[in-house]
N, C-alpha and C. Protein backbone atom coordinates (compact mmCIF):
# COMPACT_ATOMS: atom_id res chain seq x y z
N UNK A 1 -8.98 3.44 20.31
CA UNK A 1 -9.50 2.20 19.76
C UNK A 1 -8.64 1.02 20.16
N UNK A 2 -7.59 1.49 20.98
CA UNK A 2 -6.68 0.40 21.40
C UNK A 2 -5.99 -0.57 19.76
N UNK A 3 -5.72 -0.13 19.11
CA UNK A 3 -5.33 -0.44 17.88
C UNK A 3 -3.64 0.32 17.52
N UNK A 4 -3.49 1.19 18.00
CA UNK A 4 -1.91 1.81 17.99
C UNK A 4 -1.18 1.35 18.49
N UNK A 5 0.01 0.58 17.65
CA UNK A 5 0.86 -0.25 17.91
C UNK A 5 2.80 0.23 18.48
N UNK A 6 3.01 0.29 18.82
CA UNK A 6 4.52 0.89 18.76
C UNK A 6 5.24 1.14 17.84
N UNK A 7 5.21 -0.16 16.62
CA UNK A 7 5.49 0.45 15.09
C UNK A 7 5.08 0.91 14.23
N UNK A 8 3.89 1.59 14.39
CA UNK A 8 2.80 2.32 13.79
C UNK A 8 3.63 4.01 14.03
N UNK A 9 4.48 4.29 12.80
CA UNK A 9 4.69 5.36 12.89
C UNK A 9 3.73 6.77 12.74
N UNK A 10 2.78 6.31 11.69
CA UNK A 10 2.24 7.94 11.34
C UNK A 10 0.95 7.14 10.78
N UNK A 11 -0.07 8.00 10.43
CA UNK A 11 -1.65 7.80 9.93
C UNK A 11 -1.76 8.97 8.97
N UNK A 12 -1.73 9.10 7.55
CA UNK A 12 -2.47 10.07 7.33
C UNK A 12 -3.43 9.32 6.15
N UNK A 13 -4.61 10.52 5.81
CA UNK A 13 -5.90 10.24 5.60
C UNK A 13 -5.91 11.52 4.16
N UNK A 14 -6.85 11.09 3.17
CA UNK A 14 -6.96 11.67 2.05
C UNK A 14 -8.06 11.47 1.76
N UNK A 15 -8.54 11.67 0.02
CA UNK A 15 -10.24 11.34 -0.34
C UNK A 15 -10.11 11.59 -1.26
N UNK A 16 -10.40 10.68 -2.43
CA UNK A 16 -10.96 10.65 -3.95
C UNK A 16 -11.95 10.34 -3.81
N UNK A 17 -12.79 11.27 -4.69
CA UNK A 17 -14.52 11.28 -5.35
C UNK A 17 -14.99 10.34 -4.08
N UNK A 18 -15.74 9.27 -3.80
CA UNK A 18 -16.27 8.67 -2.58
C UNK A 18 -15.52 7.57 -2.29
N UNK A 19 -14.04 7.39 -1.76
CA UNK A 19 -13.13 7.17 -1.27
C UNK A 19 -12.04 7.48 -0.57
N UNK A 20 -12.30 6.79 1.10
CA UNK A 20 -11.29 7.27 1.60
C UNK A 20 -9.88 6.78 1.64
N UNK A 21 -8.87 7.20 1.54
CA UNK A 21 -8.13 7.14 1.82
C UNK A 21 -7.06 6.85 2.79
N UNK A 22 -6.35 5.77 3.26
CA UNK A 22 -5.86 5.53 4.49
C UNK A 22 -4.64 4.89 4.05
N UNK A 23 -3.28 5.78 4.54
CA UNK A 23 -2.16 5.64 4.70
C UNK A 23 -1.31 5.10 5.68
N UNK A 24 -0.93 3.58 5.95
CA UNK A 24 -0.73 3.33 7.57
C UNK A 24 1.02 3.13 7.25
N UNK A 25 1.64 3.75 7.91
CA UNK A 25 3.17 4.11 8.09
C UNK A 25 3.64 2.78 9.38
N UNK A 26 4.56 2.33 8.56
CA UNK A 26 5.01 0.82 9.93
C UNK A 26 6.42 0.78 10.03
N UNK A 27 6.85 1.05 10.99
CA UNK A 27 8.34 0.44 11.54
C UNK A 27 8.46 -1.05 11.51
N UNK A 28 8.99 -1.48 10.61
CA UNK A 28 9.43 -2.94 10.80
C UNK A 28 8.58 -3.70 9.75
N UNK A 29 8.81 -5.24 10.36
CA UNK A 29 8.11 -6.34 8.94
C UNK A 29 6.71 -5.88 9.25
N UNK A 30 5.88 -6.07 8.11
CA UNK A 30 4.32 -6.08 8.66
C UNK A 30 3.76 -7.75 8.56
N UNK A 31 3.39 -8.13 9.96
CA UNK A 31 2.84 -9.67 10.14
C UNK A 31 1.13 -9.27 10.02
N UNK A 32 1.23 -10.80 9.76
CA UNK A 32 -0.60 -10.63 9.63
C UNK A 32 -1.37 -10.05 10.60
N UNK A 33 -0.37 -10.16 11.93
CA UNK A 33 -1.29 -9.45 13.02
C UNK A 33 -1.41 -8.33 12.91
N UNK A 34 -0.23 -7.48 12.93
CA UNK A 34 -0.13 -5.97 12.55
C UNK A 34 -1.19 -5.70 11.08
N UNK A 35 -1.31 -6.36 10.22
CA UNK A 35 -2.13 -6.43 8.97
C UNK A 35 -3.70 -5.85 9.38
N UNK A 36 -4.12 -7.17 10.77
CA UNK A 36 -5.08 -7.16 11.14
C UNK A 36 -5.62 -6.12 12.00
N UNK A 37 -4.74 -5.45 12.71
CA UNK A 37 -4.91 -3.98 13.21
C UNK A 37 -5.00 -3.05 12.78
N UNK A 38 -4.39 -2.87 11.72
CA UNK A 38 -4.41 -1.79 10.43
C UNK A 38 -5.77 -1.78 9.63
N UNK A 39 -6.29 -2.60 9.58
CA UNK A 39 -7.31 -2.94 8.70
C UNK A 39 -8.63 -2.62 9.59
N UNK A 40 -8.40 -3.28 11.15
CA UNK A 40 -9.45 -3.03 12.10
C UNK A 40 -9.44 -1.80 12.24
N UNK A 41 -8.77 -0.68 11.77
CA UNK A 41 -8.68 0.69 12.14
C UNK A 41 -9.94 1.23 10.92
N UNK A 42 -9.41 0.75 9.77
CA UNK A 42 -10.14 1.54 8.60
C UNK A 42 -11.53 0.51 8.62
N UNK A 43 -11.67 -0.53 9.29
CA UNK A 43 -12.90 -0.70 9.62
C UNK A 43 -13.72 -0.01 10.19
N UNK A 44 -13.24 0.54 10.77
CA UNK A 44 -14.13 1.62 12.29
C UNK A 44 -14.73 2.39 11.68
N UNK A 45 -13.61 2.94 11.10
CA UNK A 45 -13.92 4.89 10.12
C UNK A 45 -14.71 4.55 9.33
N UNK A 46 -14.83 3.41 8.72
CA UNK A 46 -15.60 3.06 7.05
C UNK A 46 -17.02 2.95 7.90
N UNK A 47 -17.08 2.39 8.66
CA UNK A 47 -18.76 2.25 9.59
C UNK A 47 -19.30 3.26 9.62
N UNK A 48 -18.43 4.60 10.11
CA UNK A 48 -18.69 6.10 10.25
C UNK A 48 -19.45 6.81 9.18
N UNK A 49 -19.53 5.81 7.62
CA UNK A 49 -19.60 7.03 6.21
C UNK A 49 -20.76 5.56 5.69
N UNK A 50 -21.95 6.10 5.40
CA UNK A 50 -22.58 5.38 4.36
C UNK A 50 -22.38 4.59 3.11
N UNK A 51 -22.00 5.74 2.40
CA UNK A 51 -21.81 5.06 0.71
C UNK A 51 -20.64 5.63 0.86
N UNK A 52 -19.63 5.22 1.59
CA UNK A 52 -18.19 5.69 1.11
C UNK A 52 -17.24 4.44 1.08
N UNK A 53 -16.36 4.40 0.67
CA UNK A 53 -15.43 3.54 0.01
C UNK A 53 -13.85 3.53 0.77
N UNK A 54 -13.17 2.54 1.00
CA UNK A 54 -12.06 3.05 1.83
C UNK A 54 -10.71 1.65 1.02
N UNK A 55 -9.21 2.65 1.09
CA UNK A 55 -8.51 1.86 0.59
C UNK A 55 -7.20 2.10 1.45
N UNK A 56 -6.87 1.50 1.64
CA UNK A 56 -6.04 1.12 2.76
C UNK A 56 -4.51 1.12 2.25
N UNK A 57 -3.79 2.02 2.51
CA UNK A 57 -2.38 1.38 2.01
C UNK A 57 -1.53 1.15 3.33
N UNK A 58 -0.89 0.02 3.44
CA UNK A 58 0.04 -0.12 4.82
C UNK A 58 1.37 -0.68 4.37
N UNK A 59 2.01 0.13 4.62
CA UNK A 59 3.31 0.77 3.86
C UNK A 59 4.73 0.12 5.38
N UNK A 60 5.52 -0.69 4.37
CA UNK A 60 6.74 -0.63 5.46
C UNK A 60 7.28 1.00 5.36
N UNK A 61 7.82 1.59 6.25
CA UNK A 61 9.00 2.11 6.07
C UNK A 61 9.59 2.28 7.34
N UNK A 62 10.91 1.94 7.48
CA UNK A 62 11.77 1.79 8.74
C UNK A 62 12.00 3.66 8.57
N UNK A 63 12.03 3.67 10.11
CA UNK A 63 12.96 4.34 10.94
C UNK A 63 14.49 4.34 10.60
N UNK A 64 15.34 5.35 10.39
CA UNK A 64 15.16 6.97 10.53
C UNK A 64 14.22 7.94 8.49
N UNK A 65 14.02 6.52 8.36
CA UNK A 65 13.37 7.58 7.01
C UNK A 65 12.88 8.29 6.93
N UNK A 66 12.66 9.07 6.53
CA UNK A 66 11.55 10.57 6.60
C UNK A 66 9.85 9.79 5.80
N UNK A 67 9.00 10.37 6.64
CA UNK A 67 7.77 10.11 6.61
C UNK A 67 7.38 10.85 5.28
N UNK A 68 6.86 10.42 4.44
CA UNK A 68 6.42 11.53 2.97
C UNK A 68 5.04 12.45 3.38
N UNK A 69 4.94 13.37 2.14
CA UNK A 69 4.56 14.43 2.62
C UNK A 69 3.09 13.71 2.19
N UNK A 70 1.93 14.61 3.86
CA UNK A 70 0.34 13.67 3.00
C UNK A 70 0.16 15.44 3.83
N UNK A 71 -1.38 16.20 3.27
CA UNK A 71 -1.96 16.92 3.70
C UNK A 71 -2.40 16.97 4.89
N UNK A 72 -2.98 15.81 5.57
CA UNK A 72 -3.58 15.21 6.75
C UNK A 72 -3.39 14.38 7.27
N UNK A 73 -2.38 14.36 8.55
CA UNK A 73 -2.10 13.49 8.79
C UNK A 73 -3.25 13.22 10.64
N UNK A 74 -3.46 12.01 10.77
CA UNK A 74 -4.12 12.04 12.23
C UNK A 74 -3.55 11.33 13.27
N UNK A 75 -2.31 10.71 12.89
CA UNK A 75 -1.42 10.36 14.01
C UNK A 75 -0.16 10.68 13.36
N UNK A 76 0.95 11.19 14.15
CA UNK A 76 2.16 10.51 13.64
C UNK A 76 3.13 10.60 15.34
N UNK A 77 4.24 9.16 15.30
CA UNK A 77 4.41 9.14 16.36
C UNK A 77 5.87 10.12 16.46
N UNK A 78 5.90 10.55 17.55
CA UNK A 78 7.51 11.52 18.10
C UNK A 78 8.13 10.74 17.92
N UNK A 79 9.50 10.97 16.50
CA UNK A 79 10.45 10.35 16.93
C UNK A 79 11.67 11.71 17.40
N UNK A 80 13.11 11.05 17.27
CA UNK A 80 14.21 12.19 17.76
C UNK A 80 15.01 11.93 16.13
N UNK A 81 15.10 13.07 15.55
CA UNK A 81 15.67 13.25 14.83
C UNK A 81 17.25 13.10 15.08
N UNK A 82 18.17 12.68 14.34
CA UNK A 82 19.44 12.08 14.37
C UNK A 82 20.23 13.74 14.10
N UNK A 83 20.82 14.28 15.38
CA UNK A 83 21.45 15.42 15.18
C UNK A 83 23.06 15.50 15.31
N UNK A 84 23.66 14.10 14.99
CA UNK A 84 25.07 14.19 14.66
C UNK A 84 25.56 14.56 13.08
């Protein structure tokens, strides 16, 4: 979708009753542009579902943090774990 950004660490995806769920993981500040990519993403998917509902969370968290645990995730990017 040309929407994956370099600080776009990870994507994962969930579902309450007729709501989806969308988890967007970000390296760094989030600007309105990055806002606007994130959002153009769960636009797409929401087109995909009739009567379904979509809520978006877009979450700072820097690098080296550990990504939290989601069931489904549909992107997450390679990083190198810190082995000193």
């Amino acid at each position: 979708m040309g929407e994956v950004i370099p600080s776009l660490r990870g994507v994962a995806v969930g579902w309450s009753d007729k709501t989806i769920l969308l988890y967007f993981y970000n390296d760094g500040k989030i600007t309105d542009e990055i806002f606007d990519c994130f959002s153009e993403i769960g636009t797409e998917i929401i087109s995909d579902f009739s009567d379904a509902l979509i809520n978006d969370h877009i979450i700072r968290l820097d690098y080296p943090q550990p990504l939290p645990f989601h069931e489904h995730w549909v992107f997450k990017r390679k990083e190198i774990k810190d082995v000193s």
